[in-house]
C-alpha atoms as a PDB file:
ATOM      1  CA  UNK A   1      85.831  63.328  64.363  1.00  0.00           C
ATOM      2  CA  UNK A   2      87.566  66.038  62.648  1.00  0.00           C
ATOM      3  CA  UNK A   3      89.586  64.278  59.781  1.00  0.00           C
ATOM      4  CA  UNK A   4      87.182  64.204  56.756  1.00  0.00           C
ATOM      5  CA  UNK A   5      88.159  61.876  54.080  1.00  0.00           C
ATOM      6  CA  UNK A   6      87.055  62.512  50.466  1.00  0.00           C
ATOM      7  CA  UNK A   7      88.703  59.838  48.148  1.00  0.00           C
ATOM      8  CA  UNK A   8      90.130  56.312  48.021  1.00  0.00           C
ATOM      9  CA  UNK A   9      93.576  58.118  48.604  1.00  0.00           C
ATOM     10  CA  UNK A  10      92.368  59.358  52.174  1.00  0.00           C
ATOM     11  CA  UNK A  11      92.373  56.060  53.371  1.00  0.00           C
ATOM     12  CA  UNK A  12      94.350  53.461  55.133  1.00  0.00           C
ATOM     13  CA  UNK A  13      95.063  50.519  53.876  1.00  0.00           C
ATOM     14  CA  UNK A  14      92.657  48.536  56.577  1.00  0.00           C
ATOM     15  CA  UNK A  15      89.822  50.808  55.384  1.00  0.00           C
ATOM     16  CA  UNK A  16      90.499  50.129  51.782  1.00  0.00           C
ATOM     17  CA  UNK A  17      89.600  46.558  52.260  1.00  0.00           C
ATOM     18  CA  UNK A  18      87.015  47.200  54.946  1.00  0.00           C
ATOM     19  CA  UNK A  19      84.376  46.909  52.517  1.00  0.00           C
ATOM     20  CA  UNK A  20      85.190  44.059  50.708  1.00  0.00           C
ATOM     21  CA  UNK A  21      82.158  41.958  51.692  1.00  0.00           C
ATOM     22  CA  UNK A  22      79.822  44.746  50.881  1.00  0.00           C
ATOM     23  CA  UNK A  23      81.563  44.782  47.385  1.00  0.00           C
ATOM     24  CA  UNK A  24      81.395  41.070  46.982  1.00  0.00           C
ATOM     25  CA  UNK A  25      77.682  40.787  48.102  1.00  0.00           C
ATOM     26  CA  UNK A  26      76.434  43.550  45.515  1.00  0.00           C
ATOM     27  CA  UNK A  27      78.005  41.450  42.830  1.00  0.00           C
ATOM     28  CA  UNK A  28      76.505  38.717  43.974  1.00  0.00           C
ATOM     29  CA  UNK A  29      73.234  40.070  44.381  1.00  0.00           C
ATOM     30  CA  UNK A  30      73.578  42.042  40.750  1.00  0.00           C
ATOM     31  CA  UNK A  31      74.926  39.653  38.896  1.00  0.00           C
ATOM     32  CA  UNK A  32      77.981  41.402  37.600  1.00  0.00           C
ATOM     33  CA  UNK A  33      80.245  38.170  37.004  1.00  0.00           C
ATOM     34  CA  UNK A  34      82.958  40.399  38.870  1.00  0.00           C
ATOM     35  CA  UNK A  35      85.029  39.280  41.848  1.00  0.00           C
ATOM     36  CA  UNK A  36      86.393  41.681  44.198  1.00  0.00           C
ATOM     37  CA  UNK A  37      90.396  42.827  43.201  1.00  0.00           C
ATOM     38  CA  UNK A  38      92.224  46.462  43.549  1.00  0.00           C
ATOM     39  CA  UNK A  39      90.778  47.562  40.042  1.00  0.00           C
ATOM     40  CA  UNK A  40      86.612  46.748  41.492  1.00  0.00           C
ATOM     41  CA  UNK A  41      87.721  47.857  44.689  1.00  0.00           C
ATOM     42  CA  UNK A  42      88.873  51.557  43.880  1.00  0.00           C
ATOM     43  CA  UNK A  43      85.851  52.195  41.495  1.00  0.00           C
ATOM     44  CA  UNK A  44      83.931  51.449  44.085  1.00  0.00           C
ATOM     45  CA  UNK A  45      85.357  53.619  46.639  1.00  0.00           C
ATOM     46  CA  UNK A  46      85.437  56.076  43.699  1.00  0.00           C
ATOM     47  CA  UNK A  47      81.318  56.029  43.930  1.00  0.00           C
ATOM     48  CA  UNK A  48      81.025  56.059  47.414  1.00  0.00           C
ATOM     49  CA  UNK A  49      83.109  59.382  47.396  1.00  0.00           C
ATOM     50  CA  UNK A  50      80.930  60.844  44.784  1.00  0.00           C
ATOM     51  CA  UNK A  51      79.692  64.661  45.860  1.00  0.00           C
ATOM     52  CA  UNK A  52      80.550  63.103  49.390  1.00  0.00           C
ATOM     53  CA  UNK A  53      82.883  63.541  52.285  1.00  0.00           C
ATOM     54  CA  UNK A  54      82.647  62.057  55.683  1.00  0.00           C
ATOM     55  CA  UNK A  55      81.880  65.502  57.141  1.00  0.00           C
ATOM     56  CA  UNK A  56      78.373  65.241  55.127  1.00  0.00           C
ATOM     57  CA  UNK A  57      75.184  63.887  56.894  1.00  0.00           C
ATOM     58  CA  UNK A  58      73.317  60.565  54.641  1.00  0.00           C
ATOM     59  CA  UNK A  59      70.189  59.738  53.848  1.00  0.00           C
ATOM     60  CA  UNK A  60      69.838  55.980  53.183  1.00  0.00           C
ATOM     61  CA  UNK A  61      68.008  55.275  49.923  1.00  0.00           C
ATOM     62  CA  UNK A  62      64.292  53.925  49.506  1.00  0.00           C
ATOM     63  CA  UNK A  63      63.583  51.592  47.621  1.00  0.00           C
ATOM     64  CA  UNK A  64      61.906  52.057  44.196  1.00  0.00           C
ATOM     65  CA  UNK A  65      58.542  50.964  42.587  1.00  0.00           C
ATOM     66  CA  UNK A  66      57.942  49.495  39.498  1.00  0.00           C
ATOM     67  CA  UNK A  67      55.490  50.439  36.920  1.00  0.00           C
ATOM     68  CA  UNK A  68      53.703  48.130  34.277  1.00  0.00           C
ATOM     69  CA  UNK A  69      54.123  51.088  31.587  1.00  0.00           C
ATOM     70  CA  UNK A  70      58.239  50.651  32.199  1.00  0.00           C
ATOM     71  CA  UNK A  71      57.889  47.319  30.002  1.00  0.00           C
ATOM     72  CA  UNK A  72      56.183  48.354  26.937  1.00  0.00           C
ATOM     73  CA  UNK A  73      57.662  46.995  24.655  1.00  0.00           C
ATOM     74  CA  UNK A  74      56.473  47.374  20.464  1.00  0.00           C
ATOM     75  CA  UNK A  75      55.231  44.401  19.132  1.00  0.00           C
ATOM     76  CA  UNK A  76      52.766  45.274  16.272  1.00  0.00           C
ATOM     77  CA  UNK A  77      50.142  48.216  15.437  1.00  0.00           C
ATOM     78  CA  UNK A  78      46.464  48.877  14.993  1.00  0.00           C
ATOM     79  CA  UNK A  79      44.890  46.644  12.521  1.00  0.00           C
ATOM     80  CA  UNK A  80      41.926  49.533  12.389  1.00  0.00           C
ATOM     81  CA  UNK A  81      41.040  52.582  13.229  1.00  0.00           C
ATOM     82  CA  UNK A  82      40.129  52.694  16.971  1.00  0.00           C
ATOM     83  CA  UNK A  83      38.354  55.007  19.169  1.00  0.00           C
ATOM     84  CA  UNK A  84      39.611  55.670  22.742  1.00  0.00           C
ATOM     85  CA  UNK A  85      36.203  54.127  24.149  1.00  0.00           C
ATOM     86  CA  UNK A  86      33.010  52.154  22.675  1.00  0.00           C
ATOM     87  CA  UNK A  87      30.471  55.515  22.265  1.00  0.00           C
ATOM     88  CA  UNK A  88      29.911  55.545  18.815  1.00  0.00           C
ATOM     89  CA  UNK A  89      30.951  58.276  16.861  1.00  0.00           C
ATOM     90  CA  UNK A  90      27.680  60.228  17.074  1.00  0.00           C
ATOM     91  CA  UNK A  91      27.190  60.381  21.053  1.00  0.00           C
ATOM     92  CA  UNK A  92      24.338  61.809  22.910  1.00  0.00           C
ATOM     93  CA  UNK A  93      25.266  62.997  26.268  1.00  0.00           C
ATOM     94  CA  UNK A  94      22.220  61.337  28.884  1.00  0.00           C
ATOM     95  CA  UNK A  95      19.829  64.133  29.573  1.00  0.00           C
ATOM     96  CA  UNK A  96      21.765  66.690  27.012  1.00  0.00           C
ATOM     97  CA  UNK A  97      20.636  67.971  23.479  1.00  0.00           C
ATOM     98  CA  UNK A  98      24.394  67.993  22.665  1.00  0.00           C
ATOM     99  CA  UNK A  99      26.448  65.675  20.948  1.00  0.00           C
ATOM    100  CA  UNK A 100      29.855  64.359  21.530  1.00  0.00           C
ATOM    101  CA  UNK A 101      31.625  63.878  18.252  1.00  0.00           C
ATOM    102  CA  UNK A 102      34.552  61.459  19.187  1.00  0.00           C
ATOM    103  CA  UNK A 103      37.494  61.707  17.029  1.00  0.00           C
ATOM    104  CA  UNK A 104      39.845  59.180  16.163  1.00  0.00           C
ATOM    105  CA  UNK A 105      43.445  60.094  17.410  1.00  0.00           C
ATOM    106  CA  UNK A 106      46.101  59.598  14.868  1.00  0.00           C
ATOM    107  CA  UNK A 107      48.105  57.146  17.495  1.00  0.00           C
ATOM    108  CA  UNK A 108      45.008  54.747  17.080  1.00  0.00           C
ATOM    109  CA  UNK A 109      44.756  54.935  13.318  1.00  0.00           C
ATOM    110  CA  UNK A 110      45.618  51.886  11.327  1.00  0.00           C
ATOM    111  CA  UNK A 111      48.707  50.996  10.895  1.00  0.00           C
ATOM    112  CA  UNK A 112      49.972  52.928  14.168  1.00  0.00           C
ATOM    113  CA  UNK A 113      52.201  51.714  16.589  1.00  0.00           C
ATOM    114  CA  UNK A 114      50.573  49.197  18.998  1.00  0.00           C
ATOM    115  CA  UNK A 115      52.431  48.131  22.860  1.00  0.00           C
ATOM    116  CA  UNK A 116      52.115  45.277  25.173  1.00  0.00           C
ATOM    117  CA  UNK A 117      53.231  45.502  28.471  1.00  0.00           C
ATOM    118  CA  UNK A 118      52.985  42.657  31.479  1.00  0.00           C
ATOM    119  CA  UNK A 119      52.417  43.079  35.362  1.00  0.00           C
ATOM    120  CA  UNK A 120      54.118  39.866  37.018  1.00  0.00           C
ATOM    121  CA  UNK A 121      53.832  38.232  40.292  1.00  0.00           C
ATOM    122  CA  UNK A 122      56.334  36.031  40.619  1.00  0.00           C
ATOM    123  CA  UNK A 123      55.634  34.492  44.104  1.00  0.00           C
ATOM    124  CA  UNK A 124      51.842  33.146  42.324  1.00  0.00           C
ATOM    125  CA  UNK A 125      54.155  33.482  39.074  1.00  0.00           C
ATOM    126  CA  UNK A 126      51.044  35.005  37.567  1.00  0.00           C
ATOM    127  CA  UNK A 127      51.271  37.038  34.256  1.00  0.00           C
ATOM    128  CA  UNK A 128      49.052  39.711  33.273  1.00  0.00           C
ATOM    129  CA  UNK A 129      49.137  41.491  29.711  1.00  0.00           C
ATOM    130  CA  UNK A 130      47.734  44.813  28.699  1.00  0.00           C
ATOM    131  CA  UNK A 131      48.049  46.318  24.938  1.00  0.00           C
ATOM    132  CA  UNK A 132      48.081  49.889  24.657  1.00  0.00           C
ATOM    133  CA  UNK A 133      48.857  52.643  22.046  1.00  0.00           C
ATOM    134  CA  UNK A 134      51.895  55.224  22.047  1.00  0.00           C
ATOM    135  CA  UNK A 135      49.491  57.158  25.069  1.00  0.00           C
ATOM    136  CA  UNK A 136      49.568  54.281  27.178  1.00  0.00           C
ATOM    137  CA  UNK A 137      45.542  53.898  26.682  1.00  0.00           C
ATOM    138  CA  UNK A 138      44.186  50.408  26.573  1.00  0.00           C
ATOM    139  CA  UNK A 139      43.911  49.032  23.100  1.00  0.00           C
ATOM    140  CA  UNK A 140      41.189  45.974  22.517  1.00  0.00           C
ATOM    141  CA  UNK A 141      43.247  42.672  21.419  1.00  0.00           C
ATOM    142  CA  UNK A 142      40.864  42.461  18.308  1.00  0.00           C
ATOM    143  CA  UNK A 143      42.125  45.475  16.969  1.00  0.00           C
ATOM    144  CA  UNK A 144      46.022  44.560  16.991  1.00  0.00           C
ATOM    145  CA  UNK A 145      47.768  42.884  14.398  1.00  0.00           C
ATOM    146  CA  UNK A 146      51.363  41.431  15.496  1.00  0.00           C
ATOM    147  CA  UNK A 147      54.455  42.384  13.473  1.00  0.00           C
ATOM    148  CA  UNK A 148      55.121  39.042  12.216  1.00  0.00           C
ATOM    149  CA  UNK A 149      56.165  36.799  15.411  1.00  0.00           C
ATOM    150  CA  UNK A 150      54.133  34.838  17.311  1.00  0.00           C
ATOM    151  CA  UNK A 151      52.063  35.467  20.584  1.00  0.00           C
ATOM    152  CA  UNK A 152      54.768  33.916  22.273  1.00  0.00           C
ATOM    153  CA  UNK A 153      57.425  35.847  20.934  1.00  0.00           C
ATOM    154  CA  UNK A 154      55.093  38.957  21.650  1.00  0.00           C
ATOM    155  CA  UNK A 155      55.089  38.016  25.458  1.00  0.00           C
ATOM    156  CA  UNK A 156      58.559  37.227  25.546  1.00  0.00           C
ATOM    157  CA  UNK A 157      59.805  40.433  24.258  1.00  0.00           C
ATOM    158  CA  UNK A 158      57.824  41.695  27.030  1.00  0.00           C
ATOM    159  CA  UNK A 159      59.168  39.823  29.646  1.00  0.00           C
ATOM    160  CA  UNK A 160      62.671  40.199  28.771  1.00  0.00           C
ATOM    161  CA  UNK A 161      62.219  43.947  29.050  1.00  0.00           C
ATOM    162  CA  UNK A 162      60.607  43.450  32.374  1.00  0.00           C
ATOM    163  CA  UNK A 163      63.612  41.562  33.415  1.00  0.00           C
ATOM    164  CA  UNK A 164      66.461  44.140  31.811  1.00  0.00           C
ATOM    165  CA  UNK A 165      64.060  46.921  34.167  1.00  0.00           C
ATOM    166  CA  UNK A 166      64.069  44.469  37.429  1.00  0.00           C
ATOM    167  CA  UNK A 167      67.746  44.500  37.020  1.00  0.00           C
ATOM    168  CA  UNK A 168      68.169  48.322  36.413  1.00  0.00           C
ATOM    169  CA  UNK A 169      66.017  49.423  39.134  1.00  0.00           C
ATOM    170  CA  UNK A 170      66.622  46.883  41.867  1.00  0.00           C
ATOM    171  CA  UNK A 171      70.298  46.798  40.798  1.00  0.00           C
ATOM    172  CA  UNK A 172      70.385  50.185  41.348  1.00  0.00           C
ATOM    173  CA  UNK A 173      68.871  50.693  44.703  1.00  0.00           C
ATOM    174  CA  UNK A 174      70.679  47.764  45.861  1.00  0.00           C
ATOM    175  CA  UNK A 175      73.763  49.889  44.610  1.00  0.00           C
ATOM    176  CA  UNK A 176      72.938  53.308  46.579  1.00  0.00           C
ATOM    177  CA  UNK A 177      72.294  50.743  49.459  1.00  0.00           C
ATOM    178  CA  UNK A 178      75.815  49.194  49.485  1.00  0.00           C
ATOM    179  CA  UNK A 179      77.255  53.196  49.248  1.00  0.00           C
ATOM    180  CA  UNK A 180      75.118  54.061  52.371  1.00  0.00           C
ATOM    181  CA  UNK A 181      76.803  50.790  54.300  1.00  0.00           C
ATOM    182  CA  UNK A 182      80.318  51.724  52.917  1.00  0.00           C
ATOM    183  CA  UNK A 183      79.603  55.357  54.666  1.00  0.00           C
ATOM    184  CA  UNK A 184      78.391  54.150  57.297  1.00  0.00           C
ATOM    185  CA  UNK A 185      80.782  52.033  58.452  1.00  0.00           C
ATOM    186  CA  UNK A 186      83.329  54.209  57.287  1.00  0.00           C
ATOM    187  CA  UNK A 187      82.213  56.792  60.082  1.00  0.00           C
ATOM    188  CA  UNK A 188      82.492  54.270  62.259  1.00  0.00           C
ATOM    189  CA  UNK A 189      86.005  53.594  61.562  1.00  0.00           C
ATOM    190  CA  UNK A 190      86.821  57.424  62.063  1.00  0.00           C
ATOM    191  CA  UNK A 191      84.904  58.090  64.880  1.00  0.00           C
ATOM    192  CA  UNK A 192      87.760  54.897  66.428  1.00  0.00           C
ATOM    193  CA  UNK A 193      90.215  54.839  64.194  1.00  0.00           C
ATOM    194  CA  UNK A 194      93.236  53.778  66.028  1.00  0.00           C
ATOM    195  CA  UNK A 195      91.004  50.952  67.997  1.00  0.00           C
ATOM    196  CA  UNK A 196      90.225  49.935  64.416  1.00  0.00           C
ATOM    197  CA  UNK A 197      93.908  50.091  62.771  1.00  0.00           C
ATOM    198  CA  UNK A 198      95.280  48.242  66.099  1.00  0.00           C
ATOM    199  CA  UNK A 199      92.839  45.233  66.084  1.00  0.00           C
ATOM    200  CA  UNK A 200      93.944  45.289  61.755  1.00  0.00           C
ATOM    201  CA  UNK A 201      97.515  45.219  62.480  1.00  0.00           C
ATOM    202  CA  UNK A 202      96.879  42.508  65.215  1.00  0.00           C
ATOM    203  CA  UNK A 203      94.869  40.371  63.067  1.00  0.00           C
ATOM    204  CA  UNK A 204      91.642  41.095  65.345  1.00  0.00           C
ATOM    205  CA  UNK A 205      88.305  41.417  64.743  1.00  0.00           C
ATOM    206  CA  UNK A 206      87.848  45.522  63.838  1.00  0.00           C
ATOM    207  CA  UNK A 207      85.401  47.044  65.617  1.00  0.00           C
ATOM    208  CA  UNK A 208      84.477  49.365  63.453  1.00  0.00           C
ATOM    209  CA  UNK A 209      83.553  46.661  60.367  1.00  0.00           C
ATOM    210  CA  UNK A 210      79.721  46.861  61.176  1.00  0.00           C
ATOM    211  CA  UNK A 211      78.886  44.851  57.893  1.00  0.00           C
ATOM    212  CA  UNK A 212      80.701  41.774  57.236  1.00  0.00           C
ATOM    213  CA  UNK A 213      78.335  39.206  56.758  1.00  0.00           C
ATOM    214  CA  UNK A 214      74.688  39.290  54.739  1.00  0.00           C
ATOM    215  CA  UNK A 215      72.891  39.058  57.861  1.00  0.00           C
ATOM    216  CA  UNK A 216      73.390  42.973  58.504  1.00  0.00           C
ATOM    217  CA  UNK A 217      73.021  43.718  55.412  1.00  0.00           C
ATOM    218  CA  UNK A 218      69.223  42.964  54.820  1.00  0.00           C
ATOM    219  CA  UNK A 219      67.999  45.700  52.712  1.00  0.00           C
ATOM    220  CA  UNK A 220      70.278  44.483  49.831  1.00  0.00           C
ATOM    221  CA  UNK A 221      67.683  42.308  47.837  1.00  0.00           C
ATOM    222  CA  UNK A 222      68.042  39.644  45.503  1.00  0.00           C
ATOM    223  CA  UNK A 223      66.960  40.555  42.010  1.00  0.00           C
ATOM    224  CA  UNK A 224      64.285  37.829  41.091  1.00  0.00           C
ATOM    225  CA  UNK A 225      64.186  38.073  37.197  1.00  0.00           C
ATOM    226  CA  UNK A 226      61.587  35.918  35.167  1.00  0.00           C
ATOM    227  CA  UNK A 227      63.818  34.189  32.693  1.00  0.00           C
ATOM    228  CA  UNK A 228      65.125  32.098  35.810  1.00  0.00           C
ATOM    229  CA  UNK A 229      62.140  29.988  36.044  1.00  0.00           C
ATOM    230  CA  UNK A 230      60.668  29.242  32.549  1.00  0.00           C
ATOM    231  CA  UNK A 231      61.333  25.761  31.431  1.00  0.00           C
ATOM    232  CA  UNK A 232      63.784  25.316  29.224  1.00  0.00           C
ATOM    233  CA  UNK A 233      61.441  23.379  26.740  1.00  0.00           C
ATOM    234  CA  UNK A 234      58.584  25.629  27.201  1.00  0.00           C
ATOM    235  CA  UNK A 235      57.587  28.040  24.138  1.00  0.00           C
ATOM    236  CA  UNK A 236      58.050  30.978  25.751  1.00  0.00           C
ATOM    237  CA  UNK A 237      60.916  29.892  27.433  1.00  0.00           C
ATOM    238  CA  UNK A 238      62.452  28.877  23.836  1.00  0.00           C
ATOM    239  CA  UNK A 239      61.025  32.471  22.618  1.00  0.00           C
ATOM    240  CA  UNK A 240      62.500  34.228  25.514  1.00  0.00           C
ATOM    241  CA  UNK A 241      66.458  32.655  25.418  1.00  0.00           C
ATOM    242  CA  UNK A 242      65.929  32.834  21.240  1.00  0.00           C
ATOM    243  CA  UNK A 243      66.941  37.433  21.970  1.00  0.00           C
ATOM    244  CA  UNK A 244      67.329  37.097  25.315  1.00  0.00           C
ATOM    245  CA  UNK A 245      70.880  36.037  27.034  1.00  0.00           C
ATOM    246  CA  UNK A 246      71.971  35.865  30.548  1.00  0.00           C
ATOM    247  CA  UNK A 247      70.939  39.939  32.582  1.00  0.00           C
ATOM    248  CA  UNK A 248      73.967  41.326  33.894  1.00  0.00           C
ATOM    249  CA  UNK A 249      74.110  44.208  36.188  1.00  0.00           C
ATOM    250  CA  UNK A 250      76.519  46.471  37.575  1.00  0.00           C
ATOM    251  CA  UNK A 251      78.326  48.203  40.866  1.00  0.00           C
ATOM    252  CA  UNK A 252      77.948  51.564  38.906  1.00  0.00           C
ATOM    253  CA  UNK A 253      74.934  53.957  40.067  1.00  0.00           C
ATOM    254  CA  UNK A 254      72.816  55.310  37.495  1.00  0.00           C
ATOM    255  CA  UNK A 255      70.576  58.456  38.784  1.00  0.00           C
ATOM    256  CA  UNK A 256      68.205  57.838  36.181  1.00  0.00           C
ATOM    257  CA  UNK A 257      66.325  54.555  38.102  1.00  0.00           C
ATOM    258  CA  UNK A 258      66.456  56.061  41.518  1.00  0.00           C
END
């Protein structure tokens, strides 16, 4: 294989189009609202060929994790001063003649900025909700005091973010995954090229195409977001569509949420 191609330009016109289901299933999957035409079809080329060449060797992506802390989101502040644990100010150490003097942080102070953040399950759809200051330390609920909304709104706010990050992340893994199929198969096609441009040109099946149906394609993953399933009548479901309109992602790869 000693032709290396570089950019959309390098190709032929069957390879051009060779990854058209790959395009259409990661807008699918992302929820772009795009359909697959020349202008979608050379950006995406343009990202596959980004600081790569078919004479490069590929590593196929992994896919992320996802951290509670990633949807913090500020929904009111410290209602009183807080310590960072229940020992009282004056603290004896067991078995010590010293004493721990425990400071109150100015993050915990009142009036300071206070977080909530939710793990979700989505399979048990199970919802868990942690409040914590600008440290990410666990704050007691009795201390907070919401910035006028509701506990609804509160969780909402949350969830929403949650979803925005599910599409961000996942989106963007399922992203580097549809550039590693586009190389891929684009190897393929070089390492038979005229086999591939002569079953084209005679309307056969190509034998390089490797991905043309979802099937082979498995490690592109549907991006579950919350906002799907809440009832349309429910509170939080009201809350949540009240800031909260329809997630869209992209075919563009962000570094950032590798």
């Amino acid at each position: 294989m000693g032709t290396k191609l570089s950019c959309y330009d390098d190709l032929t016109e069957h390879e051009k189009f060779s990854c058209d289901r790959i395009l259409s299933r990661i807008m699918q999957l992302n929820r772009t609202g795009q359909s697959v035409d020349d202008e979608t079809r050379k950006e995406f080329w343009g990202i596959v060929f980004c600081n790569w060449n078919t004479g490069q060797s590929m590593v196929a992506p992994i896919q992320p994790s996802r951290h509670a802390a990633e949807t913090s989101v500020l929904v009111g502040h410290f209602a009183r001063d807080t310590r960072r644990n229940t020992r009282p100010p004056n603290y004896r150490v067991p078995g010590s003649r010293h004493r721990i003097f425990t400071e109150i942080p100015d993050n915990r102070r009142q009036g300071a900025d206070v977080f909530l953040q939710v793990s979700i399950n989505l399979d048990t759809q199970t919802y868990r909700y942690r409040w914590v200051d600008s440290e990410n330390r666990t704050v007691p609920r009795e201390a907070v005091k919401l910035n006028n909304m509701t506990m609804d709104k509160a969780r909402s706010l949350t969830i929403a973010q949650w979803d925005r990050m599910e599409m961000r992340v996942q989106g963007n893994y399922n992203v580097r995954m549809a550039v590693w199929y586009a190389r891929t198969q684009l190897i393929s096609h070089l390492k038979q090229r005229d086999d591939c441009e002569s079953a084209a040109n005679k309307g056969e099946e190509c034998p390089g195409c490797k991905y043309q149906d979802d099937a082979a394609m498995p490690q592109l993953k549907d991006i579950r977001l919350c906002g799907d399933s809440f009832p349309a009548d429910s509170p939080i479901g009201v809350a949540y569509r009240e800031h909260q309109g329809p997630i869209r992602g992209t075919i563009r790869y962000n570094p950032a949420f590798n």
